[in-house]
N, C-alpha and C. Protein backbone atom coordinates (compact mmCIF):
# COMPACT_ATOMS: atom_id res chain seq x y z
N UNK A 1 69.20 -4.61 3.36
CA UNK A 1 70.52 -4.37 3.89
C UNK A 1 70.76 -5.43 4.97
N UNK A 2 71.91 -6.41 4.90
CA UNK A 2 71.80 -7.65 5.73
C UNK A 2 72.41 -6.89 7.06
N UNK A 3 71.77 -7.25 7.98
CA UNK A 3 72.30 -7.36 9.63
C UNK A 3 73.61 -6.90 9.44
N UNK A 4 74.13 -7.87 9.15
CA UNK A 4 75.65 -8.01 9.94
C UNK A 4 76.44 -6.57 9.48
N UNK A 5 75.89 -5.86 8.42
CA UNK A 5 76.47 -4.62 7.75
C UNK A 5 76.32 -3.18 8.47
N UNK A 6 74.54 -3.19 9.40
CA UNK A 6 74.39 -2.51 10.57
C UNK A 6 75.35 -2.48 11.72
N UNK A 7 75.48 -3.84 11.70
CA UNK A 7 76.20 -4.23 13.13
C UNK A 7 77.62 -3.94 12.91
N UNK A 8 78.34 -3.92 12.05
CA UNK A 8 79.82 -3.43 11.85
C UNK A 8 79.35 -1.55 12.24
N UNK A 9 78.47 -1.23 11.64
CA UNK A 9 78.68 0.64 12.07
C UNK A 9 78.38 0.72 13.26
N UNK A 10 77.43 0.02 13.88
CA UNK A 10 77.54 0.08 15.58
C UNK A 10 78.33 -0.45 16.39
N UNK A 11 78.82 -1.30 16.42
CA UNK A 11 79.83 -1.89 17.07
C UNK A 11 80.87 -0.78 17.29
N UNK A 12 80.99 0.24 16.44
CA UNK A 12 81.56 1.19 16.33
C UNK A 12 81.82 2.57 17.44
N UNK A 13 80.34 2.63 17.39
CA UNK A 13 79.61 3.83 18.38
C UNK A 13 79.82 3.87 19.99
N UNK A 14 80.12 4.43 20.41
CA UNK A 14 80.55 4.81 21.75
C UNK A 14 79.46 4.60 22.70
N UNK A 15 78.07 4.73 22.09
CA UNK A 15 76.56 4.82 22.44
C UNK A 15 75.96 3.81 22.71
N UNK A 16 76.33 2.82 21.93
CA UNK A 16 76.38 2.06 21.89
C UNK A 16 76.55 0.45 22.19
N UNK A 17 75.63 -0.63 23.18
CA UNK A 17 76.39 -2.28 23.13
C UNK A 17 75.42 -3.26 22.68
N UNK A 18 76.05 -4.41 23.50
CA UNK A 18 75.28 -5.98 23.32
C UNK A 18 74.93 -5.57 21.79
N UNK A 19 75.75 -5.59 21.03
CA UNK A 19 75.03 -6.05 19.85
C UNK A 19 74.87 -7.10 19.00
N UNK A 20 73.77 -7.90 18.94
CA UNK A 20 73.70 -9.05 18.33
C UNK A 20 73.09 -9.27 17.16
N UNK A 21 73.17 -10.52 16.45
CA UNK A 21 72.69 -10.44 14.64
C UNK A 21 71.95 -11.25 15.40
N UNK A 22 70.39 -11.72 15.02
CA UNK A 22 68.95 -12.45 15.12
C UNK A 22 69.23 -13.52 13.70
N UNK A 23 69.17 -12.69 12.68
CA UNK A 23 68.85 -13.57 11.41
C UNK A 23 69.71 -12.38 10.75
N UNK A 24 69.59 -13.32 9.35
CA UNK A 24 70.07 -12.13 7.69
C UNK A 24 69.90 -11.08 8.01
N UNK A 25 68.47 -10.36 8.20
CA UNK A 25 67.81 -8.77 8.04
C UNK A 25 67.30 -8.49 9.81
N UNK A 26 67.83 -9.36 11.06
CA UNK A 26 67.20 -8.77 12.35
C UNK A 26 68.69 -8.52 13.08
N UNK A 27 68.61 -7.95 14.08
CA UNK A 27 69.87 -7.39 14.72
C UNK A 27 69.27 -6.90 15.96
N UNK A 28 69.80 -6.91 17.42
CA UNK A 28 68.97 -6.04 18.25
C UNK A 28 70.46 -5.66 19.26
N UNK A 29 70.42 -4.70 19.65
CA UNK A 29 70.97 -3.50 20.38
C UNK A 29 71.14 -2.71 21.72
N UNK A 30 71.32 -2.01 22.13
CA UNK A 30 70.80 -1.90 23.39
C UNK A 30 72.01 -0.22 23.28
N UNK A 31 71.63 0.98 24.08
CA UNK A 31 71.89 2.13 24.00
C UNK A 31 72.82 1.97 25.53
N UNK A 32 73.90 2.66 25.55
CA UNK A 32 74.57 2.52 27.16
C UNK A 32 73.85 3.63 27.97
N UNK A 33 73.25 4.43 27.22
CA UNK A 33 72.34 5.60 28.41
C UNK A 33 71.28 5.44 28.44
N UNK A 34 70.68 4.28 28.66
CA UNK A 34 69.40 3.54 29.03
C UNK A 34 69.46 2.08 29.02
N UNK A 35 68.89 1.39 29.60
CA UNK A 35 68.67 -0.13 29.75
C UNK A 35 67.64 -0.73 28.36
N UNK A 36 67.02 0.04 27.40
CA UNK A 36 66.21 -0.32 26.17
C UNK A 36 67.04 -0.93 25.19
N UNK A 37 66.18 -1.99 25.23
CA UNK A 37 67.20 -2.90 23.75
C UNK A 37 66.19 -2.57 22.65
N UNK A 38 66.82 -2.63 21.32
CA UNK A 38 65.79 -2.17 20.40
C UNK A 38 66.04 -3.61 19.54
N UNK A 39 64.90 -3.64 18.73
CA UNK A 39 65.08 -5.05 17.74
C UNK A 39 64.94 -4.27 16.55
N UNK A 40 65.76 -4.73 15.82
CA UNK A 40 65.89 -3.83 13.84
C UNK A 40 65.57 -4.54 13.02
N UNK A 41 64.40 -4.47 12.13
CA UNK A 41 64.56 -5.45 10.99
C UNK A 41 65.28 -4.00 9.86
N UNK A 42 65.91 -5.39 9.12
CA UNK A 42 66.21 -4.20 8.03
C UNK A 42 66.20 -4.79 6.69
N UNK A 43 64.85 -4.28 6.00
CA UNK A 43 64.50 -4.52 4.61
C UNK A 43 65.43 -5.20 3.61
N UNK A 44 64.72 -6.36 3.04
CA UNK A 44 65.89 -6.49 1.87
C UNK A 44 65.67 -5.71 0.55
N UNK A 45 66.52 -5.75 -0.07
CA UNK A 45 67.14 -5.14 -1.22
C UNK A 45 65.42 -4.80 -1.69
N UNK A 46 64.56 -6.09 -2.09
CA UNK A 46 63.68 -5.59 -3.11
C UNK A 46 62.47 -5.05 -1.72
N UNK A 47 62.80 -4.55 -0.78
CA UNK A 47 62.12 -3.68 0.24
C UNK A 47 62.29 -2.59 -0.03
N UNK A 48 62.87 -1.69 -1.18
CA UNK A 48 63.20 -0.49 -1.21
C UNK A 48 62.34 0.36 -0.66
N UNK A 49 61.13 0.13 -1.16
CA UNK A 49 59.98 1.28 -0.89
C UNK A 49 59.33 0.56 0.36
N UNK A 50 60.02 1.33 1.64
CA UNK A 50 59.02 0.71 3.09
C UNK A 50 57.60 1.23 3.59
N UNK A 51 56.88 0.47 2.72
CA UNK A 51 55.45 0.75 3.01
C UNK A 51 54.70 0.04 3.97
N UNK A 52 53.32 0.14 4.50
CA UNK A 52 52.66 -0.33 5.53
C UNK A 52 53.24 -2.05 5.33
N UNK A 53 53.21 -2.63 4.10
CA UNK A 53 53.07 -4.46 4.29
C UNK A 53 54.76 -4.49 4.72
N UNK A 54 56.00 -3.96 4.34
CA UNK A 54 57.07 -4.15 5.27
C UNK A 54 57.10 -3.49 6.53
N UNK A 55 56.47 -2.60 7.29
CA UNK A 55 56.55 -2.03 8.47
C UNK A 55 55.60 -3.68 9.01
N UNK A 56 54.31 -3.80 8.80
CA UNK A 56 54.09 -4.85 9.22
C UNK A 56 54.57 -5.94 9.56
N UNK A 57 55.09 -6.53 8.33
CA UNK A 57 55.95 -7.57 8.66
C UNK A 57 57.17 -7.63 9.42
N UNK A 58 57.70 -6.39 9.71
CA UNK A 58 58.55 -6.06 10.75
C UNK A 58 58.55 -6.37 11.94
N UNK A 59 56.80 -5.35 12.41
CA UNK A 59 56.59 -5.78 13.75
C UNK A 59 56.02 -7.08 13.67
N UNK A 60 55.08 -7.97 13.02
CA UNK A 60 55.54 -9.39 13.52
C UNK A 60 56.37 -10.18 13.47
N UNK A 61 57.93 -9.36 13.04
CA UNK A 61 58.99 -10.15 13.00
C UNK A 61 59.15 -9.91 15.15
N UNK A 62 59.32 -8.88 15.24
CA UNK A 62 59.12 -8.17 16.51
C UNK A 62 60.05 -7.09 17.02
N UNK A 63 60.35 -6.57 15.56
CA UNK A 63 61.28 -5.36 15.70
C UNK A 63 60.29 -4.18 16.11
N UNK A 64 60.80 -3.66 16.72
CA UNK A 64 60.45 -2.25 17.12
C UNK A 64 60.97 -0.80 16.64
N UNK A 65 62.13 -1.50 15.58
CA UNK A 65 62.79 -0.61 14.87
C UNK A 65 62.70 -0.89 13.56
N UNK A 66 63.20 0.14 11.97
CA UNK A 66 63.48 -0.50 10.72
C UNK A 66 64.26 0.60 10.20
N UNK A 67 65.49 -0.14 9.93
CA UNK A 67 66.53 1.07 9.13
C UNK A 67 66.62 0.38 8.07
N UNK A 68 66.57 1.42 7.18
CA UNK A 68 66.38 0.93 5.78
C UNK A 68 67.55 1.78 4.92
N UNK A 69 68.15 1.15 4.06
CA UNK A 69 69.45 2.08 2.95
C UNK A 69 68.98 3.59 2.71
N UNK A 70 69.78 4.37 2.87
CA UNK A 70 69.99 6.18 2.33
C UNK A 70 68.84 6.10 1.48
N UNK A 71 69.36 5.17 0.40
CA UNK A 71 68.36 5.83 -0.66
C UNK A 71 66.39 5.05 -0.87
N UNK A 72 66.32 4.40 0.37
CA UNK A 72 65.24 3.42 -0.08
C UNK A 72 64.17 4.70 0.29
N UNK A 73 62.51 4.07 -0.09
CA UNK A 73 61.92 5.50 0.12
C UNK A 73 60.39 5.08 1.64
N UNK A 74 60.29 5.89 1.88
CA UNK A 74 59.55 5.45 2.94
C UNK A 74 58.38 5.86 2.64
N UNK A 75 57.25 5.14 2.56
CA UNK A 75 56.09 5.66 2.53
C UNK A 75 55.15 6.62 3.81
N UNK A 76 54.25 6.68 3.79
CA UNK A 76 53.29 7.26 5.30
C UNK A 76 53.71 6.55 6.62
N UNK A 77 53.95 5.58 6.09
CA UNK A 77 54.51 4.63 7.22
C UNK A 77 55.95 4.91 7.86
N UNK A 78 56.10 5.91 8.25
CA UNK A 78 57.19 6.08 9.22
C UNK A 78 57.42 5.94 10.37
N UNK A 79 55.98 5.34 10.62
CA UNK A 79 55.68 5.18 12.72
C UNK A 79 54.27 4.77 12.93
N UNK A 80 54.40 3.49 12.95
CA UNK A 80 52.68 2.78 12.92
C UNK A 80 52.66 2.34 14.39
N UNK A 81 51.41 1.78 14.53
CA UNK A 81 50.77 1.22 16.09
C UNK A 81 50.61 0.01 15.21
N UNK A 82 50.67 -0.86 15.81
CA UNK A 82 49.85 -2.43 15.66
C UNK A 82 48.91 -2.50 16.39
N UNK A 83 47.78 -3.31 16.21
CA UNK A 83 46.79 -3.76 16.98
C UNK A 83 46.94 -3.50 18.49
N UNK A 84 47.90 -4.49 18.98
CA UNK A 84 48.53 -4.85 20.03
C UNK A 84 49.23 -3.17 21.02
N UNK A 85 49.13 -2.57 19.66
CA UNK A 85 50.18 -1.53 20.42
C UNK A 85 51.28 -1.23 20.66
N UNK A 86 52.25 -2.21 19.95
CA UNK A 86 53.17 -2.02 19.78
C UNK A 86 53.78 -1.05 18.65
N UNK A 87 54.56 -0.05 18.73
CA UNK A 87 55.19 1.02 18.27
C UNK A 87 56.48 0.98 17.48
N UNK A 88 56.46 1.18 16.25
CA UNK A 88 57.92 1.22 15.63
C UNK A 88 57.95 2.47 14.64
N UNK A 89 59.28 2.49 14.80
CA UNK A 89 59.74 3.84 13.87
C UNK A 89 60.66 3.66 12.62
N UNK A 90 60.61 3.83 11.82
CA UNK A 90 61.25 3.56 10.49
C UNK A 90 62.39 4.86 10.13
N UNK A 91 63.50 4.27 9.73
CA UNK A 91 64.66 5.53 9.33
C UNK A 91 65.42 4.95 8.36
N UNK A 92 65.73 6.12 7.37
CA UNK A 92 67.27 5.68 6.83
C UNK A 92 68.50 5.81 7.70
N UNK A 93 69.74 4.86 7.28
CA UNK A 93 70.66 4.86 7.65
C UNK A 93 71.57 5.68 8.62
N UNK A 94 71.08 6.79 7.50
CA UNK A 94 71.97 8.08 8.23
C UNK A 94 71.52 8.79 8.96
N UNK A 95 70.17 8.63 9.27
CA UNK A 95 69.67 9.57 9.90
C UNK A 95 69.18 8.74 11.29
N UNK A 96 69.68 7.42 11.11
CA UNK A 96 69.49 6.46 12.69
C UNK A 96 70.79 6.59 13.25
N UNK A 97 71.72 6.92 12.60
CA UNK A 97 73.09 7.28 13.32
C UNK A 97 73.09 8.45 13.92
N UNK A 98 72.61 9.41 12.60
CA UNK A 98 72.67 11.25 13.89
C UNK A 98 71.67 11.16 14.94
N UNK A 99 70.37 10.33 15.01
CA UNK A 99 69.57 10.32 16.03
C UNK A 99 70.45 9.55 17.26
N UNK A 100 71.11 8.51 17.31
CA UNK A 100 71.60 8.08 18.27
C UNK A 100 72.97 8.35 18.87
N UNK A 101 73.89 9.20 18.13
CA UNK A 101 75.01 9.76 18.25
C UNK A 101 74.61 11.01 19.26
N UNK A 102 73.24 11.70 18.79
CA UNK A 102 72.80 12.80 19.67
C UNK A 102 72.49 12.34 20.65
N UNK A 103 71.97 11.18 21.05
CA UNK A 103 70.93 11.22 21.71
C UNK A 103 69.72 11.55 21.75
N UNK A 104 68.97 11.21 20.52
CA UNK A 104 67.71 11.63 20.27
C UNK A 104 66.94 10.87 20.87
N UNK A 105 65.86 10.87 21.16
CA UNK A 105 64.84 9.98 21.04
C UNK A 105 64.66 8.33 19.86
N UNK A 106 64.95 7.81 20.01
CA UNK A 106 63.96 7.01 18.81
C UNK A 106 62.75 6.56 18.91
């Protein structure tokens, strides 16, 4: 799902600023009820199934986030550590909007 298609539904959100496109599939963000910018990769098309080797390649893209289309499928990998320790969480579409519309956690 290219960037710029994320970034039209947020740009949207009230919750929402600074939002910028990185590349094709990176985008990063920032929430107005906290100072955290998040970095998104977001899978291409033949990423459907987000398993450990695209969560990986995510975080050494250096997203900390991955929203992936409604229907793509997520494997075990919904929230890995890297080596390093760095932390990312994987979502579909719709369900990265009700998390941040609430105010959830991500």
């Amino acid at each position: 799902m290219p960037a710029k298609y994320i970034k039209n539904i947020l740009i949207e959100k009230p919750v929402i600023s600074e939002v910028k496109i990185l590349s094709e599939f990176m985008l990063s963000f920032s929430l107005k009820s906290s100072s955290k910018n998040y970095i998104v990769y977001t899978p291409t098309s033949s990423e459907y199934l987000v398993s450990s080797d695209v969560v990986t390649k995510a975080i050494e893209k250096g997203a900390n986030l991955v929203i992936c289309e409604p229907w793509c499928q997520i494997t075990g990998e919904g929230y890995k550590t890297a080596e390093n320790g760095h932390k990312i969480s994987v979502y579909p579409l719709g369900t990265f909007i009700r998390k941040i519309m609430s105010n959830e956690e991500l």
